[in-house]
Protein backbone atom coordinates (compact mmCIF):
# COMPACT_ATOMS: atom_id res chain seq x y z
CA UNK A 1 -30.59 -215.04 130.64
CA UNK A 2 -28.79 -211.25 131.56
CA UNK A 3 -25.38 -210.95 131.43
CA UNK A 4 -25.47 -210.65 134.76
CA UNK A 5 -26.78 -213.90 135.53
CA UNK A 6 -24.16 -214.85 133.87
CA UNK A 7 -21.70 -213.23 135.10
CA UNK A 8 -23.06 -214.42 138.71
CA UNK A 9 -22.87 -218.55 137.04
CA UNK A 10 -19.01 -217.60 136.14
CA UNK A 11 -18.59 -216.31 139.71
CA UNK A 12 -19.97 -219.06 141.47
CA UNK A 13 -17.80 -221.65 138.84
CA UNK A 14 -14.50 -220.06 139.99
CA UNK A 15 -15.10 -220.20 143.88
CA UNK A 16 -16.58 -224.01 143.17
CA UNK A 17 -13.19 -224.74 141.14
CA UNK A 18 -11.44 -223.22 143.71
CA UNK A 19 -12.85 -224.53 146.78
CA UNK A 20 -12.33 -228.08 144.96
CA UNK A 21 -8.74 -227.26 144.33
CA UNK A 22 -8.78 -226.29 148.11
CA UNK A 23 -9.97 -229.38 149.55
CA UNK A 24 -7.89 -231.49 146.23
CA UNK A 25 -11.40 -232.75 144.52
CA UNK A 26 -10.81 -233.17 141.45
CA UNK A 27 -14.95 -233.43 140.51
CA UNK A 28 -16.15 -230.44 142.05
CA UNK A 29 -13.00 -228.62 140.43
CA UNK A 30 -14.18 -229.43 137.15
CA UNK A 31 -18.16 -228.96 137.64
CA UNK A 32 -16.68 -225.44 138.88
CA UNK A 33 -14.88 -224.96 135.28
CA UNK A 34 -17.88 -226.24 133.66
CA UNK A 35 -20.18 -223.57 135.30
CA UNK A 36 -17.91 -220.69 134.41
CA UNK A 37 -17.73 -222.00 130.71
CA UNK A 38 -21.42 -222.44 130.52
CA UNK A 39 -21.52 -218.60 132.05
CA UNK A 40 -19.83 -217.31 129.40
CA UNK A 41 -21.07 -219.42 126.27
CA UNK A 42 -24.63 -217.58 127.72
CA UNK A 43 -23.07 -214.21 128.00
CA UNK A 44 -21.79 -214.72 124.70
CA UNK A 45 -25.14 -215.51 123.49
CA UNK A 46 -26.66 -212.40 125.41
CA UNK A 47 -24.23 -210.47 123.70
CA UNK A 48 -24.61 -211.33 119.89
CA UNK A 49 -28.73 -211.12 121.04
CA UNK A 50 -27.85 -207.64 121.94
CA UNK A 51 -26.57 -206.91 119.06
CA UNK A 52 -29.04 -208.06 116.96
CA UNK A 53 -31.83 -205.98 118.89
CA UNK A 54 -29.39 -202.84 118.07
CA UNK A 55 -28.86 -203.76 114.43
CA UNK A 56 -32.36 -204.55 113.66
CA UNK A 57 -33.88 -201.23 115.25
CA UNK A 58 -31.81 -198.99 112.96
C-alpha cells in the first residue's frame, strides 16, 4: 500500500469518527478510529519498507 493510500484510510477514519460523534454513535465512532489507526500502522510499514529499499541500494 502507498502512503498515500494511507493517508486517504486515515482521512476517511477521522470524518467516519466524526460524523459518528455527530450523529452520537458510538460504533461508527470507533470503526472511524480504527481506520485511521490501521492507516497509519500501514504508513508506518511503507515507511520502514522505504527505508529498507534506500539502505539496501547503497
Amino acid at each position: 500500500m502507498s502512503k498515500a493510500k494511507a493517508k486517504a484510510k486515515q482521512m476517511k477514519g477521522k470524518m467516519k469518527e466524526t460524523a459518528g460523534k455527530t450523529m452520537d454513535n458510538r460504533s461508527m465512532e470507533m470503526e472511524g478510529r480504527g481506520e485511521q489507526m490501521e492507516g497509519k500502522t500501514q504508513e508506518a510499514a511503507e515507511k520502514a519498507a522505504e527505508r529498507v529499499r534506500k539502505e539496501t541500494k547503497r
